[in-house]
Protein backbone atom coordinates (compact mmCIF):
# COMPACT_ATOMS: atom_id res chain seq x y z
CA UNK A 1 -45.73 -23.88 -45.66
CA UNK A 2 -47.65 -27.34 -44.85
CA UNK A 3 -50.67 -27.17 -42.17
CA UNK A 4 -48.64 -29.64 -40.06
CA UNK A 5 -45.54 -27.16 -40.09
CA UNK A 6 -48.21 -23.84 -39.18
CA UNK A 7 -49.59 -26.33 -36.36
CA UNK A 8 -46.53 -27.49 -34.66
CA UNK A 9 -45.04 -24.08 -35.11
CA UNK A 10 -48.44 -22.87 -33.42
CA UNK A 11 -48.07 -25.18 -30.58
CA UNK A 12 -44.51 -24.26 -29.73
CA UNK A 13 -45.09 -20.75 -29.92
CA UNK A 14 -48.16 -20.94 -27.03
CA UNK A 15 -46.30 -23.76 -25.12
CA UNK A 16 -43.13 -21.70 -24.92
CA UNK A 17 -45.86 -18.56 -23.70
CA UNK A 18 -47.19 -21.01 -20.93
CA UNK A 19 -43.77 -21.74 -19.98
CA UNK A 20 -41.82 -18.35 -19.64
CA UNK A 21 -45.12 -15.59 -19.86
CA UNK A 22 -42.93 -13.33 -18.65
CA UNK A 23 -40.09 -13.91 -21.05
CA UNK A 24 -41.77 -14.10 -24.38
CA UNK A 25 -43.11 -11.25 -26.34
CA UNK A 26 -44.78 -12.13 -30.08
CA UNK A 27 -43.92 -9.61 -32.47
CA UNK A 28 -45.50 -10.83 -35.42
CA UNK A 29 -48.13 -13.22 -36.11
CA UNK A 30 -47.25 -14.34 -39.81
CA UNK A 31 -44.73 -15.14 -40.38
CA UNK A 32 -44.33 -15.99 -36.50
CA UNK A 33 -41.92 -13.72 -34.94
CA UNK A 34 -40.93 -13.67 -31.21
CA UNK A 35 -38.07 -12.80 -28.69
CA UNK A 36 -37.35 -14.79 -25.68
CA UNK A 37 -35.63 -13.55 -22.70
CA UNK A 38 -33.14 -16.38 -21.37
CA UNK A 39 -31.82 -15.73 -17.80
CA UNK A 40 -29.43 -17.10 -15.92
CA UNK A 41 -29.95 -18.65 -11.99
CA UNK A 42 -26.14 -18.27 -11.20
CA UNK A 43 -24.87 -14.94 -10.31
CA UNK A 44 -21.64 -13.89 -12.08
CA UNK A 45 -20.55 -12.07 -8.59
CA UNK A 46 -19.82 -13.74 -5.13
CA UNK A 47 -21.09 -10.50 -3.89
CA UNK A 48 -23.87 -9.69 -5.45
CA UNK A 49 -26.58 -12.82 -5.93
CA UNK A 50 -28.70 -10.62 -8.09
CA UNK A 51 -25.82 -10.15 -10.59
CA UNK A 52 -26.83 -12.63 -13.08
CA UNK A 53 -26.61 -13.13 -17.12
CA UNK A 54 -29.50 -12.31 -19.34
CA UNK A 55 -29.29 -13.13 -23.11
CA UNK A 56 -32.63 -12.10 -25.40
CA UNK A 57 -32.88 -14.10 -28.68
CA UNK A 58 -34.81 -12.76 -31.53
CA UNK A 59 -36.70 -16.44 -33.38
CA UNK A 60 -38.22 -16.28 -36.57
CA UNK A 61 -40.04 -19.41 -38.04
CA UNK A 62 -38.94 -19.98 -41.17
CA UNK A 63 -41.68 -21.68 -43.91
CA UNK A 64 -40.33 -25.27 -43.22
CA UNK A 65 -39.31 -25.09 -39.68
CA UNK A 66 -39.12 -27.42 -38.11
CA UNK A 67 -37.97 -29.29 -41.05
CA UNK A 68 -35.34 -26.60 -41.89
CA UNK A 69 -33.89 -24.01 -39.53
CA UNK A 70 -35.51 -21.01 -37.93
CA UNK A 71 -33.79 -17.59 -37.82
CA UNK A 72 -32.19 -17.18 -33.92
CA UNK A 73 -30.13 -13.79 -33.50
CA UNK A 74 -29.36 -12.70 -30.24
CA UNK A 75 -31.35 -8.88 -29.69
CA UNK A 76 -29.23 -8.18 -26.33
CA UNK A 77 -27.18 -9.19 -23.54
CA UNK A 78 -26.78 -8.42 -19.90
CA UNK A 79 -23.50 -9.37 -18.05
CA UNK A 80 -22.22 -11.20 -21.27
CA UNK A 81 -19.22 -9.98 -22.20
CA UNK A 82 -18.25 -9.87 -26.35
CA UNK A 83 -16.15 -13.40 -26.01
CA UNK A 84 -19.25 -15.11 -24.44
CA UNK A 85 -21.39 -13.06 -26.73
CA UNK A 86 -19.51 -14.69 -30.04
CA UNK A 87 -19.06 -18.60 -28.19
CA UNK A 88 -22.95 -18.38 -28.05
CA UNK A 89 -23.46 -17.87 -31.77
CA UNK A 90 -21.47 -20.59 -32.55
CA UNK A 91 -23.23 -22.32 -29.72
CA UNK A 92 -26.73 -21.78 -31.00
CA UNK A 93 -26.01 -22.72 -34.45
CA UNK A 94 -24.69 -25.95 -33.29
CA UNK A 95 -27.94 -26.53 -31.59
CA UNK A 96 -30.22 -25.40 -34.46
CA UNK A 97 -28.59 -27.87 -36.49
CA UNK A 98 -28.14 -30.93 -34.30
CA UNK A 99 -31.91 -30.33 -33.57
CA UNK A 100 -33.57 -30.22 -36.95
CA UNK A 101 -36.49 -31.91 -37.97
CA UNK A 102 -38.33 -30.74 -34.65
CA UNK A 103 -39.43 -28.00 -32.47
CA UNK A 104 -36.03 -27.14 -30.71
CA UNK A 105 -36.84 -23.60 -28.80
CA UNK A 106 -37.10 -24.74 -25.56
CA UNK A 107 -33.99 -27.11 -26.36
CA UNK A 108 -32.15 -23.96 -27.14
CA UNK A 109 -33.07 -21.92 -24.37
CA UNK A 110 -32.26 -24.78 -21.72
CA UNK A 111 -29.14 -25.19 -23.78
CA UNK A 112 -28.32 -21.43 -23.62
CA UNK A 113 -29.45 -20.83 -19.83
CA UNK A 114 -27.33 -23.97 -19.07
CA UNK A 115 -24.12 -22.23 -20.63
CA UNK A 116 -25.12 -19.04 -19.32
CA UNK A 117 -25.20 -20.69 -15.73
CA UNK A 118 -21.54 -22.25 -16.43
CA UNK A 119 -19.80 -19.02 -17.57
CA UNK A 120 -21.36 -17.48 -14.15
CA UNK A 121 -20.24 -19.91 -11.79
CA UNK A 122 -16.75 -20.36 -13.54
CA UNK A 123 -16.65 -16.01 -13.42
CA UNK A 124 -17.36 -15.94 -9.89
CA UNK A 125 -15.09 -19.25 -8.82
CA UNK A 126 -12.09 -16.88 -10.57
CA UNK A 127 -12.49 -13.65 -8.82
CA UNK A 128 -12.76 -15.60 -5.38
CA UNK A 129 -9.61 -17.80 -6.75
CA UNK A 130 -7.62 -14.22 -7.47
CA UNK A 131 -8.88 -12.80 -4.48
CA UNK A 132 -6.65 -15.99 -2.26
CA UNK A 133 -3.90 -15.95 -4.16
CA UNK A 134 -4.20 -12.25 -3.94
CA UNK A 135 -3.99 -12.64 -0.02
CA UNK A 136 -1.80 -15.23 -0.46
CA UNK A 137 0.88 -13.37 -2.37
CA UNK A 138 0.62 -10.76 0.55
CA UNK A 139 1.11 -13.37 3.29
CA UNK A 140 3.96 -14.77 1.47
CA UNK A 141 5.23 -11.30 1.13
CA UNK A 142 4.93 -10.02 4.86
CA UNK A 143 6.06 -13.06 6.05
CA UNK A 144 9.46 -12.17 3.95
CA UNK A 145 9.81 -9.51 5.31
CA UNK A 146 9.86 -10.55 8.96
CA UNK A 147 12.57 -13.52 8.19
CA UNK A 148 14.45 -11.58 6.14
CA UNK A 149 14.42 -8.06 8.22
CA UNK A 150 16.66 -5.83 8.08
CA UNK A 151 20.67 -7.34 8.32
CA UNK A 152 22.14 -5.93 11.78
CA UNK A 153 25.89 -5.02 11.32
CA UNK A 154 28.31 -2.79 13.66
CA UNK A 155 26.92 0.28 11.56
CA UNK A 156 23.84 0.10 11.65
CA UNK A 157 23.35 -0.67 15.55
CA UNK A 158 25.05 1.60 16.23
CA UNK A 159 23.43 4.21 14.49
CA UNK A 160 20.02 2.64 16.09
CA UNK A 161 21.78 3.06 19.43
CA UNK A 162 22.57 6.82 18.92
CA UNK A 163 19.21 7.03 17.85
CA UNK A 164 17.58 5.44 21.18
CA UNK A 165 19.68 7.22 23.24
CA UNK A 166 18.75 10.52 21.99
CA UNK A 167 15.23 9.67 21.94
CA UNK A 168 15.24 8.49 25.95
CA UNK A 169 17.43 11.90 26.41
CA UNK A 170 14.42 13.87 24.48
CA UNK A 171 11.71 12.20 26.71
CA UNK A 172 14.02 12.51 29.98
CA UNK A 173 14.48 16.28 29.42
CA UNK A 174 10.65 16.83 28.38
CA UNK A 175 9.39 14.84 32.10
CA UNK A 176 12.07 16.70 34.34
CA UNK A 177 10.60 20.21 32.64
CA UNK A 178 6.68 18.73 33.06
CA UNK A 179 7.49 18.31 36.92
CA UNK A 180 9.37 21.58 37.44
CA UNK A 181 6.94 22.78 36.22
CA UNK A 182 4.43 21.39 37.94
CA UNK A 183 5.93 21.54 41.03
CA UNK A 184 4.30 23.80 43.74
CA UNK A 185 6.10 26.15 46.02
CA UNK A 186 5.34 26.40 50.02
CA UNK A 187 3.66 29.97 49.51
CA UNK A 188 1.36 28.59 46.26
CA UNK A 189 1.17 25.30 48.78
CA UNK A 190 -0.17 27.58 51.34
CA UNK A 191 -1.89 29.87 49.19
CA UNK A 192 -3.78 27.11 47.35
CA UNK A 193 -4.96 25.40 50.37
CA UNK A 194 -7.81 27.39 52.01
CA UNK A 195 -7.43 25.45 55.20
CA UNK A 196 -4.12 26.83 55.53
CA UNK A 197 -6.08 30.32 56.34
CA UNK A 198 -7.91 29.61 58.89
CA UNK A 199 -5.88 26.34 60.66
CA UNK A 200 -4.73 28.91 63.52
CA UNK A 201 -8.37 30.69 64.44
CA UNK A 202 -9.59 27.29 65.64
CA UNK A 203 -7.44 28.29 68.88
CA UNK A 204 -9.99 31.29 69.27
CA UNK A 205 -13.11 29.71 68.56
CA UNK A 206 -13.73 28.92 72.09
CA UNK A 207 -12.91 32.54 73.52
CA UNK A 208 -9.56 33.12 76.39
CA UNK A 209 -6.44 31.00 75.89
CA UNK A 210 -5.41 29.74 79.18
CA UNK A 211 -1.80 30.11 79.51
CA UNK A 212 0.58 28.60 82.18
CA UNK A 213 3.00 31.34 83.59
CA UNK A 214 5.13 28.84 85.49
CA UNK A 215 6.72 28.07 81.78
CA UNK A 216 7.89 32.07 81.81
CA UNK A 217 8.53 32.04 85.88
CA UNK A 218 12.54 32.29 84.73
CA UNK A 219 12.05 34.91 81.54
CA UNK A 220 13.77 38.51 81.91
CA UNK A 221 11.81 41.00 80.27
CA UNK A 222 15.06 42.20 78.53
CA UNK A 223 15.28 38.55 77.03
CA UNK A 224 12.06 39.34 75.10
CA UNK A 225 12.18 39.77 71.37
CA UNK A 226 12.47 43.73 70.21
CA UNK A 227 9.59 43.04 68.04
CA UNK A 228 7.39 42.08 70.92
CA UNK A 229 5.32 45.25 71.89
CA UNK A 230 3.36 45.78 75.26
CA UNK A 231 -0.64 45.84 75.21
């Protein structure tokens, strides 16, 4: 390994540490050995914003990197599914090799979060696409069934007819038995109404009845009813 290879190898190593602190973890010093976390902005969900990709590479410097390639593997994935997973090996070794004869890391990982950010937004266009033409295919569906319906011949409306009538018979006979009853007679009228009790003391509240014997001048005594007694 030259100096100028250890130096720019060097340099990459703490720029990419500047860059994403929080994203790249040195494993080994000698050869240099380091994974980088590469994360997505766009979520894969249209539900869940959080929901994004994640893809950790594991980059080993090689002796004559950057002249020759280094070693990128990909550690671990979050929310990449095995098809993505195998289109980003090819991907990175397209990139490694279209980028030697200088420090490509951060080339790769804007390469890989910018593919990562493509798969998202086409997963999450798709499930909002099958979710219209999932509502679509039920519109289209309902609004079969109300022009096609049901076709009305003699049969059948007449059957519906029976059916009606029997239905308004049911509800007929179910009323006339909720209001008979319901209905009161003139003893649970009286009963029930405790003014009914006491309507005819209000005539002896005030003591004497005065009565006017010119309206019985004419009356026999025999004319009197039997169940009248004397006093």
């Amino acid at each position: 390994m030259s100096d100028d290879n250890k130096a720019e190898q060097l340099d990459e190593l703490e720029s990419m540490q500047a860059i994403f602190p929080e994203y790249v973890k040195v494993i080994q010093d000698n050869p240099i050995i380091y994974t980088l976390v590469v994360a997505s902005d766009e979520s894969c969900s249209p539900d869940d914003e959080s929901l994004t990709s994640t893809v950790t590479l594991r980059i080993a410097y090689t002796p004559g990197y950057p002249d020759e390639a280094p070693v990128v593997e990909i550690e671990g994935t979050i929310c990449v599914n095995d098809e993505d997973k195998e289109v980003l090996k090819q991907f990175i070794s397209s990139e490694i090799e279209e980028n030697i004869g200088m420090p490509m890391i951060a080339v790769l990982q804007m390469s890989i979060k910018e593919y990562l950010d493509d798969c998202n937004k086409k997963q999450a266009n798709a499930t909002l696409e099958q979710r219209v033409r999932a509502k679509e295919e039920e519109e289209k569906k309902e609004a079969n069934r109300f022009a096609t319906g049901v076709p009305v011949t003699k049969e059948t409306f007449l059957e519906w007819a029976a059916n009606f009538k029997a239905e308004m018979e049911r509800i007929r006979e179910s009323t006339a038995k909720h209001v008979k009853k319901t209905k009161m007679t003139g003893k649970e009228l009286f009963l029930s109404d405790k003014k009914m009790l006491t309507s005819d003391t209000a005539f002896f509240d005030d003591g004497d009845v005065e009565v006017d014997t010119r309206l019985f001048a004419d009356l026999e005594v025999d004319d009197l009813p039997d169940d009248i007694e004397d006093e």
